[in-house]
PDB file of N, CA and C in Angstrom:
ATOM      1  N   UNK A   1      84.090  84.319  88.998  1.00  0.00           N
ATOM      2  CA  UNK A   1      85.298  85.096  88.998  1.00  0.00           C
ATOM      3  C   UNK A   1      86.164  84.654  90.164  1.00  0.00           C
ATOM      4  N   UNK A   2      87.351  84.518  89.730  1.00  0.00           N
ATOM      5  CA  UNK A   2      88.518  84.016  90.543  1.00  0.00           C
ATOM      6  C   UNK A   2      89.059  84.765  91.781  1.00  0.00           C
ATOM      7  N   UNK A   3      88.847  84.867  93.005  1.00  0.00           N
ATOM      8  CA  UNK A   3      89.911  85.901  94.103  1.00  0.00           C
ATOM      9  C   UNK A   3      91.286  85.899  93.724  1.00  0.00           C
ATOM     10  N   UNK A   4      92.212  87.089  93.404  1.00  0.00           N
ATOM     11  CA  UNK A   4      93.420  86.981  93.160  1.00  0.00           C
ATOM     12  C   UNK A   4      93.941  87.093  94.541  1.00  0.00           C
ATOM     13  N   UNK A   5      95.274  86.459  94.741  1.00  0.00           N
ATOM     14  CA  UNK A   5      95.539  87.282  95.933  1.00  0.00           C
ATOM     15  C   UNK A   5      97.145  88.318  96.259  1.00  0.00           C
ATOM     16  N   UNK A   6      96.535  89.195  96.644  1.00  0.00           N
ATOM     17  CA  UNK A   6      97.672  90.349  96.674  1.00  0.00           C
ATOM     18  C   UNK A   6      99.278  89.708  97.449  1.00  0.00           C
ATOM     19  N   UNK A   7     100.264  90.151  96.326  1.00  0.00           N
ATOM     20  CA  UNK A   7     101.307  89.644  97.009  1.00  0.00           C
ATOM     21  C   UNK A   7     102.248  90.424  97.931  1.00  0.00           C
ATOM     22  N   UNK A   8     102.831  90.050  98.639  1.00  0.00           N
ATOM     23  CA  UNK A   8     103.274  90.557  99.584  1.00  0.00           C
ATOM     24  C   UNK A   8     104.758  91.755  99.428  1.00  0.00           C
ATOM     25  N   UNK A   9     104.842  91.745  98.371  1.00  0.00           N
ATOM     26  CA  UNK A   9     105.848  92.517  97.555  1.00  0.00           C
ATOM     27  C   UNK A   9     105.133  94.098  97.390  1.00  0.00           C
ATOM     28  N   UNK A  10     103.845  93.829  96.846  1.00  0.00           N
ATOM     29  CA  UNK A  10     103.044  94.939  96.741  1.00  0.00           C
ATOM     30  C   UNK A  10     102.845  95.820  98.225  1.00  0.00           C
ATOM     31  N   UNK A  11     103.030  94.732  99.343  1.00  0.00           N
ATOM     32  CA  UNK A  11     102.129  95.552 100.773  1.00  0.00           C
ATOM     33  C   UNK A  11     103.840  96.110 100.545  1.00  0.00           C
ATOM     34  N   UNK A  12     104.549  95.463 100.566  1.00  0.00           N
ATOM     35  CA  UNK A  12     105.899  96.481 101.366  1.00  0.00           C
ATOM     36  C   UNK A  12     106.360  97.749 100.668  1.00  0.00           C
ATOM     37  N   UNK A  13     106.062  97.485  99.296  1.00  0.00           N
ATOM     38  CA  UNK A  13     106.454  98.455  98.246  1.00  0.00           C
ATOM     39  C   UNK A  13     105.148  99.856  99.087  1.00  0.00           C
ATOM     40  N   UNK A  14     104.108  99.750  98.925  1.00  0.00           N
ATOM     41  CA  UNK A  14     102.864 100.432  99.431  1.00  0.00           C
ATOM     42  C   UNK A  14     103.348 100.949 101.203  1.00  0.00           C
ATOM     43  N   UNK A  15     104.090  99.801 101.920  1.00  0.00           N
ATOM     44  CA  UNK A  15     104.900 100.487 103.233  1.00  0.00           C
ATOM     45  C   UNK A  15     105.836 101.315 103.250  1.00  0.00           C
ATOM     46  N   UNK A  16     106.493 101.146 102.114  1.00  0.00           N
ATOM     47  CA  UNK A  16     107.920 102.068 101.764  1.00  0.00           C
ATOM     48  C   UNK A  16     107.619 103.143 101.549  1.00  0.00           C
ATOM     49  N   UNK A  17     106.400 103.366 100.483  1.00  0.00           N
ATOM     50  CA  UNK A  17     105.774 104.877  99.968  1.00  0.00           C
ATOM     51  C   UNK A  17     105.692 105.868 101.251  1.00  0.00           C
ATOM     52  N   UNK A  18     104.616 104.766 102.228  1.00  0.00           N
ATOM     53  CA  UNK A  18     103.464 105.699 102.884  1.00  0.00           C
ATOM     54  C   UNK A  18     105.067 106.227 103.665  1.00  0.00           C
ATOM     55  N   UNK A  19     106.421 105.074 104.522  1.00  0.00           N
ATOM     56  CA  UNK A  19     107.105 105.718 105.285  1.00  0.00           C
ATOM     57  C   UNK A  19     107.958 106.857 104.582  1.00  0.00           C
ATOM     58  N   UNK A  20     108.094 106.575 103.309  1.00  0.00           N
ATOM     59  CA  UNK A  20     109.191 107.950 102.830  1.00  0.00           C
ATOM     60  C   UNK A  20     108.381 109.219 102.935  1.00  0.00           C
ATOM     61  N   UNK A  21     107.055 109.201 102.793  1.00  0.00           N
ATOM     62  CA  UNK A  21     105.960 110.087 103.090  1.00  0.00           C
ATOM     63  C   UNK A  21     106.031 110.637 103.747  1.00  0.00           C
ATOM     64  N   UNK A  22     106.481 109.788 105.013  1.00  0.00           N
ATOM     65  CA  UNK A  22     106.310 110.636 106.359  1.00  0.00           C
ATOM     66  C   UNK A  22     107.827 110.736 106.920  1.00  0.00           C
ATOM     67  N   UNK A  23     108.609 110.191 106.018  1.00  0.00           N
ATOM     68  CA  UNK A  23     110.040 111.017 106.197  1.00  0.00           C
ATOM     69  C   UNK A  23     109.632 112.358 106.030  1.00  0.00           C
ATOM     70  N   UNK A  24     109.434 112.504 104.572  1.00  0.00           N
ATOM     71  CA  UNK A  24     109.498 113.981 103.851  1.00  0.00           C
ATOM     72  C   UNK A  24     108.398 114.594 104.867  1.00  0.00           C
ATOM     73  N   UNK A  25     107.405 114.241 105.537  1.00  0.00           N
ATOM     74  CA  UNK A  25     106.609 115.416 106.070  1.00  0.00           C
ATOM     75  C   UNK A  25     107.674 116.043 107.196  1.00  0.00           C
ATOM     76  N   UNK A  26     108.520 114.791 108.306  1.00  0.00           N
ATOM     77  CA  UNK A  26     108.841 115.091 109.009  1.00  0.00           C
ATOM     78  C   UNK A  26     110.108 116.161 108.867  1.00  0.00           C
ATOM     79  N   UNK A  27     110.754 116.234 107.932  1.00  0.00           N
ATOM     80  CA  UNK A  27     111.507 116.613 107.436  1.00  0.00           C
ATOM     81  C   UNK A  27     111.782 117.957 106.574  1.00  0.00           C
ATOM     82  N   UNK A  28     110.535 118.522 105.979  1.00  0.00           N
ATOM     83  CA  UNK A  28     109.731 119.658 105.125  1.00  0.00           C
ATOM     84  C   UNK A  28     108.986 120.135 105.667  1.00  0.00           C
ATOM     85  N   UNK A  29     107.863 119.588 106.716  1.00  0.00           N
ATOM     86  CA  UNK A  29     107.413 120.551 107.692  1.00  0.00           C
ATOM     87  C   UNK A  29     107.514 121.244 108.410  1.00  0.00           C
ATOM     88  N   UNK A  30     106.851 122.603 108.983  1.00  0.00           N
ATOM     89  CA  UNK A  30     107.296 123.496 109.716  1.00  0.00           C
ATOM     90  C   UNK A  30     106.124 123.431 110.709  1.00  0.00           C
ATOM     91  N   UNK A  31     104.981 122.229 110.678  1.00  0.00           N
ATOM     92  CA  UNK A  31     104.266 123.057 111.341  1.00  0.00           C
ATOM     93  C   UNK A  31     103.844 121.079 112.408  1.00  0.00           C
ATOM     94  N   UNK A  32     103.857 122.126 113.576  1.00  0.00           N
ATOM     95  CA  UNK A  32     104.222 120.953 114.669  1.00  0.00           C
ATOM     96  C   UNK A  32     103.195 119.721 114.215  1.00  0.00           C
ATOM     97  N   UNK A  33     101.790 119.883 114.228  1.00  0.00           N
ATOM     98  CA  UNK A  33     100.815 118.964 113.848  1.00  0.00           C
ATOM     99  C   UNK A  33     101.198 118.121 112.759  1.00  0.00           C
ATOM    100  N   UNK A  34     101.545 118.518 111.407  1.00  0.00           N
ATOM    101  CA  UNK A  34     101.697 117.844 110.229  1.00  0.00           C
ATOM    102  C   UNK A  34     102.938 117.234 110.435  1.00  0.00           C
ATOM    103  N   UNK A  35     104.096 117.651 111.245  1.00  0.00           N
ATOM    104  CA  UNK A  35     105.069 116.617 111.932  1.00  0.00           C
ATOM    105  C   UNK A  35     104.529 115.231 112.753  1.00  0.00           C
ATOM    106  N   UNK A  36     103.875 115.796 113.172  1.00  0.00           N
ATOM    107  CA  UNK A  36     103.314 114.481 114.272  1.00  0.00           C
ATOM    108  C   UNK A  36     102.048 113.656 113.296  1.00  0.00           C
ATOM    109  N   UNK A  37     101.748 113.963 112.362  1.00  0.00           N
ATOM    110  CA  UNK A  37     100.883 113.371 111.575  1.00  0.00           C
ATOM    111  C   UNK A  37     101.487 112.556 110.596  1.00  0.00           C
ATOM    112  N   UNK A  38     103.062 113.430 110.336  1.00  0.00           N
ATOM    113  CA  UNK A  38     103.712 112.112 109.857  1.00  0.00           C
ATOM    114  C   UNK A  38     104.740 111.346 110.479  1.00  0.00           C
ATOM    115  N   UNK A  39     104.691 111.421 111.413  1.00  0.00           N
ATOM    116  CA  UNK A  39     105.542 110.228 112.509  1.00  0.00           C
ATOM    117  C   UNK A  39     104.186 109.306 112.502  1.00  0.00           C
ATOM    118  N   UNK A  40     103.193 109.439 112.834  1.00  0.00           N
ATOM    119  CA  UNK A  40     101.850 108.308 112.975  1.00  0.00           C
ATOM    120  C   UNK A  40     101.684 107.565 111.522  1.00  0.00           C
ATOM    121  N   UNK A  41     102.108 108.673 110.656  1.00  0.00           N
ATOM    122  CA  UNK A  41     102.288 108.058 109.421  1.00  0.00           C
ATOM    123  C   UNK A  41     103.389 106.426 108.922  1.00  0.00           C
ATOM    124  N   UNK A  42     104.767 107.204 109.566  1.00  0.00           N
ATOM    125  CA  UNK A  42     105.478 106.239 109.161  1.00  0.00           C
ATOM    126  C   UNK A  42     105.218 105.003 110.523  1.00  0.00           C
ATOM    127  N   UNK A  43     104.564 105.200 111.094  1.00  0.00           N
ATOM    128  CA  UNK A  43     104.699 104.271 112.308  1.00  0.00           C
ATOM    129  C   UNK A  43     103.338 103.093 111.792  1.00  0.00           C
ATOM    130  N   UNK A  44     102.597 103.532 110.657  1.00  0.00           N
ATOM    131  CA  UNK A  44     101.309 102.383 109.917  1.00  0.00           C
ATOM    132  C   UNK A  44     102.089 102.055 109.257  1.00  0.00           C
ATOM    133  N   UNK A  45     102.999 103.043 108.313  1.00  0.00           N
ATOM    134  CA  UNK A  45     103.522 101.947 107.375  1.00  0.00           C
ATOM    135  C   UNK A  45     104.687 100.905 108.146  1.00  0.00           C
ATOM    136  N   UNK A  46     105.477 100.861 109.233  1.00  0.00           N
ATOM    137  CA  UNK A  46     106.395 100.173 110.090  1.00  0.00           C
ATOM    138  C   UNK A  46     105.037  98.869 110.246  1.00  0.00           C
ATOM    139  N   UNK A  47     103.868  99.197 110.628  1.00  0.00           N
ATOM    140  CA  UNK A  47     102.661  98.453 111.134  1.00  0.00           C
ATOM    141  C   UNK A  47     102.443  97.409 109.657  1.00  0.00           C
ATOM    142  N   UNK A  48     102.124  98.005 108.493  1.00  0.00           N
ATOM    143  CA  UNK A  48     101.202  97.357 107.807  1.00  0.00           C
ATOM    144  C   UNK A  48     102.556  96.491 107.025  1.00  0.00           C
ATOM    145  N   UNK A  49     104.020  96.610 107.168  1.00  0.00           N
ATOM    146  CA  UNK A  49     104.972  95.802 106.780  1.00  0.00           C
ATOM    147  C   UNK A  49     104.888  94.585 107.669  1.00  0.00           C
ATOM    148  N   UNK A  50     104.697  94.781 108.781  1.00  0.00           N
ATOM    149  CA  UNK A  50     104.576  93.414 109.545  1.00  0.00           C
ATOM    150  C   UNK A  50     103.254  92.941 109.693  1.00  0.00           C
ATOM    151  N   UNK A  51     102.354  93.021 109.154  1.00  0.00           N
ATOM    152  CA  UNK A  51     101.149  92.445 108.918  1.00  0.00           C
ATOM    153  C   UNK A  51     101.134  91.643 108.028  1.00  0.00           C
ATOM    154  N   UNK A  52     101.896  92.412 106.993  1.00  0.00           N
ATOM    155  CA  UNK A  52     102.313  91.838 105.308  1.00  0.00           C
ATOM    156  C   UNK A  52     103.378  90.385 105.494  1.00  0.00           C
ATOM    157  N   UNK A  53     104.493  90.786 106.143  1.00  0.00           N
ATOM    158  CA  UNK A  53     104.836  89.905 106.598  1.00  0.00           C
ATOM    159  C   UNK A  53     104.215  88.479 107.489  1.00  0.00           C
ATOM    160  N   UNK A  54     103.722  88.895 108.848  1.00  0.00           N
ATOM    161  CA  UNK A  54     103.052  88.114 109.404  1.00  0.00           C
ATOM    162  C   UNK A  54     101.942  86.859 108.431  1.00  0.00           C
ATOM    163  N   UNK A  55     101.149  87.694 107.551  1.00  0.00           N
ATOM    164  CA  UNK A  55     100.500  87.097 107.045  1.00  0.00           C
ATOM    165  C   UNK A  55     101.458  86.232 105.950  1.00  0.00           C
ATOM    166  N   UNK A  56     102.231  86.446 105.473  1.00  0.00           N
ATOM    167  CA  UNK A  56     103.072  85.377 104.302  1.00  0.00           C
ATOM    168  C   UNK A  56     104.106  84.485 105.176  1.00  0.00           C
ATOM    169  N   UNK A  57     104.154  84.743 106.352  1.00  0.00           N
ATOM    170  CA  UNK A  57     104.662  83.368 107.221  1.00  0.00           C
ATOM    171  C   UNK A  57     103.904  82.638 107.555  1.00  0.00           C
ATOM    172  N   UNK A  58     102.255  83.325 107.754  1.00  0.00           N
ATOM    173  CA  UNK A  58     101.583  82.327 108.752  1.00  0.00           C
ATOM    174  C   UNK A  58     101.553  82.430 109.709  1.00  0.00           C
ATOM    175  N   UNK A  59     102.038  83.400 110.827  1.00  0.00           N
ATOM    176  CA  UNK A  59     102.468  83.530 111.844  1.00  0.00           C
ATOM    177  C   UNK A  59     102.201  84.646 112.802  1.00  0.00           C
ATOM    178  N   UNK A  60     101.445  84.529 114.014  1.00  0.00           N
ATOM    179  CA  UNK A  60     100.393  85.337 114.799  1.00  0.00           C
ATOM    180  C   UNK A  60     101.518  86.548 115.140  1.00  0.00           C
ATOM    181  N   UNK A  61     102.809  86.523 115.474  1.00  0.00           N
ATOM    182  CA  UNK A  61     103.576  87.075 116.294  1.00  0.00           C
ATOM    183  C   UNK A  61     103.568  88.325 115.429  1.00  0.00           C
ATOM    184  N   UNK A  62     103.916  88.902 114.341  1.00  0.00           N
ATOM    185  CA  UNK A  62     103.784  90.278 113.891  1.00  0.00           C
ATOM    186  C   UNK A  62     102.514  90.838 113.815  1.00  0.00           C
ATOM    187  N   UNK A  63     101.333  90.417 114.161  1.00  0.00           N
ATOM    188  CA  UNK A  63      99.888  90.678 114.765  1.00  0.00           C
ATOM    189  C   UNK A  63      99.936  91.143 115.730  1.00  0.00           C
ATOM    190  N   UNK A  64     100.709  90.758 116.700  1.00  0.00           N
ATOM    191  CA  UNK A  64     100.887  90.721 118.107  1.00  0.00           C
ATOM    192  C   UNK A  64     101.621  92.312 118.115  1.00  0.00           C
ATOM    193  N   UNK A  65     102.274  92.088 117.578  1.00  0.00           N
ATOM    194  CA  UNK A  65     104.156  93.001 117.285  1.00  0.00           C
ATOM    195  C   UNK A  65     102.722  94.452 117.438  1.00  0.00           C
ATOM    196  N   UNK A  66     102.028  94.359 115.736  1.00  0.00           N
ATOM    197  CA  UNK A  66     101.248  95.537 115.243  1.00  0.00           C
ATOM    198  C   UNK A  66     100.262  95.666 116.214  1.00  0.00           C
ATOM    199  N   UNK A  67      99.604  95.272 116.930  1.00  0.00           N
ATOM    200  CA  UNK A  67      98.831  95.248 118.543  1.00  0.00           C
ATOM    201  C   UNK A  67      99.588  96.224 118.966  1.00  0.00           C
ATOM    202  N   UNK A  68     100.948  95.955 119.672  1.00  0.00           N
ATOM    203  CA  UNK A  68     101.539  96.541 120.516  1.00  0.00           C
ATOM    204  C   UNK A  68     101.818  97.834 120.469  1.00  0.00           C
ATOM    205  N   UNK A  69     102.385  98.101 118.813  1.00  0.00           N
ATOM    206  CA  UNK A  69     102.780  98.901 118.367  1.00  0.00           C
ATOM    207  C   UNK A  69     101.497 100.417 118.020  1.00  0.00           C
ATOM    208  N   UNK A  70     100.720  99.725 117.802  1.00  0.00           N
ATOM    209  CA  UNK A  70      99.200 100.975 118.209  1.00  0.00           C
ATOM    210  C   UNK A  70      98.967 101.360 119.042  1.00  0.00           C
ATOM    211  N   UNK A  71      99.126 100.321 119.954  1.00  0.00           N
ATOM    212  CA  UNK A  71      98.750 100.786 121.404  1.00  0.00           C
ATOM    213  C   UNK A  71      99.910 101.883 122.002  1.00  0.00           C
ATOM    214  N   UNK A  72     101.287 101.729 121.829  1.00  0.00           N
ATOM    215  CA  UNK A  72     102.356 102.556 122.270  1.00  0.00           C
ATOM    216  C   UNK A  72     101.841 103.822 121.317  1.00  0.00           C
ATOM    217  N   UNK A  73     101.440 103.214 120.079  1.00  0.00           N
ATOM    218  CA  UNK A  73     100.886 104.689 119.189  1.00  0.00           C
ATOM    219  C   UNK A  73     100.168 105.380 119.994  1.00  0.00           C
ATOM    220  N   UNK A  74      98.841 105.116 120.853  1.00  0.00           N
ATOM    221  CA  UNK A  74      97.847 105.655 120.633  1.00  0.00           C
ATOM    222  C   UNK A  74      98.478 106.679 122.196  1.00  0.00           C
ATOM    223  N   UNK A  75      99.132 105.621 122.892  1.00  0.00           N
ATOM    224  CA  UNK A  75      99.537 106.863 123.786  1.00  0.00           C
ATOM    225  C   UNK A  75     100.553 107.672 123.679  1.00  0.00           C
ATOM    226  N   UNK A  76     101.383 107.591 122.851  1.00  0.00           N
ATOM    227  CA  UNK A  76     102.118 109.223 122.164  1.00  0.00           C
ATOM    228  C   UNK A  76     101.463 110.206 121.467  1.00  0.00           C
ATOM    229  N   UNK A  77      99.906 109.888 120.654  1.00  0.00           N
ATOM    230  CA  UNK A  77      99.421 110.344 120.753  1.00  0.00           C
ATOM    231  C   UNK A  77      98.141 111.406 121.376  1.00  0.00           C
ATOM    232  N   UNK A  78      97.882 110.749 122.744  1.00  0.00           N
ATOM    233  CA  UNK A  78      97.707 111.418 123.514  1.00  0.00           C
ATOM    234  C   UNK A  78      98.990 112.332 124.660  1.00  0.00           C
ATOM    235  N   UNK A  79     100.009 111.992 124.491  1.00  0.00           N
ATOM    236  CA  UNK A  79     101.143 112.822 124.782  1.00  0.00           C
ATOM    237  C   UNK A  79     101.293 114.483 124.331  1.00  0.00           C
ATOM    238  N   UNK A  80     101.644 113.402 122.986  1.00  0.00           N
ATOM    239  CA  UNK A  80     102.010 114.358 122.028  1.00  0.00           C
ATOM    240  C   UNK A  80     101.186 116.011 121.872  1.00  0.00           C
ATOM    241  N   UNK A  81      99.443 115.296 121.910  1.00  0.00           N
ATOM    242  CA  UNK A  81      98.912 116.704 121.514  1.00  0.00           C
ATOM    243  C   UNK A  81      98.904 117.494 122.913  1.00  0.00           C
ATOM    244  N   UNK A  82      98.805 116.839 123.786  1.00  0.00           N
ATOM    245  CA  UNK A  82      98.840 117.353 125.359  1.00  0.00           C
ATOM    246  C   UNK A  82     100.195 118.100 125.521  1.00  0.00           C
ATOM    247  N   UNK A  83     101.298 117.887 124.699  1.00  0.00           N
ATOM    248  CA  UNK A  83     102.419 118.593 125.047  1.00  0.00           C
ATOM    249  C   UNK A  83     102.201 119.961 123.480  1.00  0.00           C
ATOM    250  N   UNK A  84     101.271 119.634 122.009  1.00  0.00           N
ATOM    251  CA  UNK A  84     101.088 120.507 121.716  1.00  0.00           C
ATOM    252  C   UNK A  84     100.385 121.491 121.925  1.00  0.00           C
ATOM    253  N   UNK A  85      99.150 121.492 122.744  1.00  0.00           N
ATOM    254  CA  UNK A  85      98.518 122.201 123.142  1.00  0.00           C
ATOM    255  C   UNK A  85      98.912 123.246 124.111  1.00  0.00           C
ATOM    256  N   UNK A  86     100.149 122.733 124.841  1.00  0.00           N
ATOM    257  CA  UNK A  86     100.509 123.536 125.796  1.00  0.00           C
ATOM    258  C   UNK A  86     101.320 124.325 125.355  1.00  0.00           C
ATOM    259  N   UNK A  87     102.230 123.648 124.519  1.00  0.00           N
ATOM    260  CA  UNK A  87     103.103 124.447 123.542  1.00  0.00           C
ATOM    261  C   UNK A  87     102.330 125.950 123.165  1.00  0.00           C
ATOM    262  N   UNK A  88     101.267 125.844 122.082  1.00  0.00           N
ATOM    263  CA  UNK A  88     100.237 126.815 121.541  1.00  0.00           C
ATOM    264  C   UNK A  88      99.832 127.663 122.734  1.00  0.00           C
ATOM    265  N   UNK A  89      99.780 127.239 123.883  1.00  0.00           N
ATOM    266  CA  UNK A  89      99.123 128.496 124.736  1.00  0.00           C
ATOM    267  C   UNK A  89     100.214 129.194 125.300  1.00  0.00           C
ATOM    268  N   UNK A  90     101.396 128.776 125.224  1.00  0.00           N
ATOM    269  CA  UNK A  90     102.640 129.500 126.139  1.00  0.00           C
ATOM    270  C   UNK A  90     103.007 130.911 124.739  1.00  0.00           C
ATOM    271  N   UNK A  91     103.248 129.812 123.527  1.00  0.00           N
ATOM    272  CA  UNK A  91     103.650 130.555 122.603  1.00  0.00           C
ATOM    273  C   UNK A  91     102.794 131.405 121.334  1.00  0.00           C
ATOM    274  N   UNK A  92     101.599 130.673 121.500  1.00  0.00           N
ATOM    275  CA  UNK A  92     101.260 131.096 120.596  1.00  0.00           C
ATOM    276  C   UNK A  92     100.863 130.803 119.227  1.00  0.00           C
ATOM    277  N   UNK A  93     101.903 129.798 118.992  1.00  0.00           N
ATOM    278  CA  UNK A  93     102.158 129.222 117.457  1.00  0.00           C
ATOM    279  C   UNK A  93     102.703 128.032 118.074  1.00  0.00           C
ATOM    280  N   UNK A  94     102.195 127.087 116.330  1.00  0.00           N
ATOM    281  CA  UNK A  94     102.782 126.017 116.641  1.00  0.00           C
ATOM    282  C   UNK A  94     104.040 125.170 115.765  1.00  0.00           C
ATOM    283  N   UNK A  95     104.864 126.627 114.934  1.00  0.00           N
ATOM    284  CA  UNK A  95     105.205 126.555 114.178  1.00  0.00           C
ATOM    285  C   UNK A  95     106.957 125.983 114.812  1.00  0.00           C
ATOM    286  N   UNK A  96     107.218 124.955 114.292  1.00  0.00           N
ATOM    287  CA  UNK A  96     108.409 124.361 114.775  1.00  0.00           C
ATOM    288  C   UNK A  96     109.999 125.462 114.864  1.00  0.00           C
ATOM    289  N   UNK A  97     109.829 126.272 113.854  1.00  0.00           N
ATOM    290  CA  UNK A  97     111.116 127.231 113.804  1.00  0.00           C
ATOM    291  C   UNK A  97     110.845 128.468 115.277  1.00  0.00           C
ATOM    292  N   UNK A  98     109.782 128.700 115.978  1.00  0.00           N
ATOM    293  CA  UNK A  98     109.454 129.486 116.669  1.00  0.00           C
ATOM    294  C   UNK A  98     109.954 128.697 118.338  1.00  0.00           C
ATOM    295  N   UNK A  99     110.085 127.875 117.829  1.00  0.00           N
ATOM    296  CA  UNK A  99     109.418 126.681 119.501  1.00  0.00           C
ATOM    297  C   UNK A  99     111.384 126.701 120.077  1.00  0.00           C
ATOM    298  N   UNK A 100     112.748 127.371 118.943  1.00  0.00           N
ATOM    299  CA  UNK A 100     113.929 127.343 119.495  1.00  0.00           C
ATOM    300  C   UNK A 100     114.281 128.806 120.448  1.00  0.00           C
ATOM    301  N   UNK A 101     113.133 129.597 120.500  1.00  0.00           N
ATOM    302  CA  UNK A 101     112.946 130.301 121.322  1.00  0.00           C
ATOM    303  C   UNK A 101     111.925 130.423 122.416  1.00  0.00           C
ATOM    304  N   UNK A 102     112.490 129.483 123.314  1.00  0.00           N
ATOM    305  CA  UNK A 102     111.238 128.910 124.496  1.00  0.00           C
ATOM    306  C   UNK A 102     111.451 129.853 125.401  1.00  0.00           C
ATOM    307  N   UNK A 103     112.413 130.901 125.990  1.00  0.00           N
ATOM    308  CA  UNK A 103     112.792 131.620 126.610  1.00  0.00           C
ATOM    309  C   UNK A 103     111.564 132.499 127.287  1.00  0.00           C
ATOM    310  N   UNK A 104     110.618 133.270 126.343  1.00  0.00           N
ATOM    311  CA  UNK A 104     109.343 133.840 126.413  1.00  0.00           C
ATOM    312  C   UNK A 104     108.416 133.327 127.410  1.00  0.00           C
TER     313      UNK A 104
END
């Protein structure tokens, strides 16, 4: 049996999904976590377009790019929950419509 190999039309189409995904979470959600779950969201699919790419040039540098780009991930994600957590203990909730009354 023959290896087919996946074309690169397919990864971006499959990048486009996952980021409109995490448009609409960011966008329809109310609740701080599932916001930030889809910003990490659209930030793989930003990732797995230049992989897709990288790999149909041949070319190490969008490897490099998606390296970088995890790594800046991984520390907004430790930001991020460090600024939600604190959020939750001042207020209570972590519900985004609550958080325009910080006053409390």
């Amino acid at each position: 049996m023959e290896a087919s190999e996946v074309s690169v039309e397919l990864y971006v189409l499959l990048s486009a999904v996952l980021f409109i995904m995490g448009v609409l979470g960011v966008l329809l959600r109310r609740n701080a976590i599932l916001v930030f779950m889809s910003v990490e969201l659209m930030l793989n699919a930003g990732n797995l377009a230049l992989a897709a790419f990288a790999r149909q040039w041949g070319n190490g540098d969008g490897h490099l790019m998606v390296f970088f780009v995890m790594t800046v991930a991984a520390a907004e994600v430790a930001v991020g929950l460090a600024l939600i957590v604190a959020i939750f203990r001042t207020k209570q909730s972590i519900n985004i419509d609550d958080l325009h009354m910080f006053k409390d």
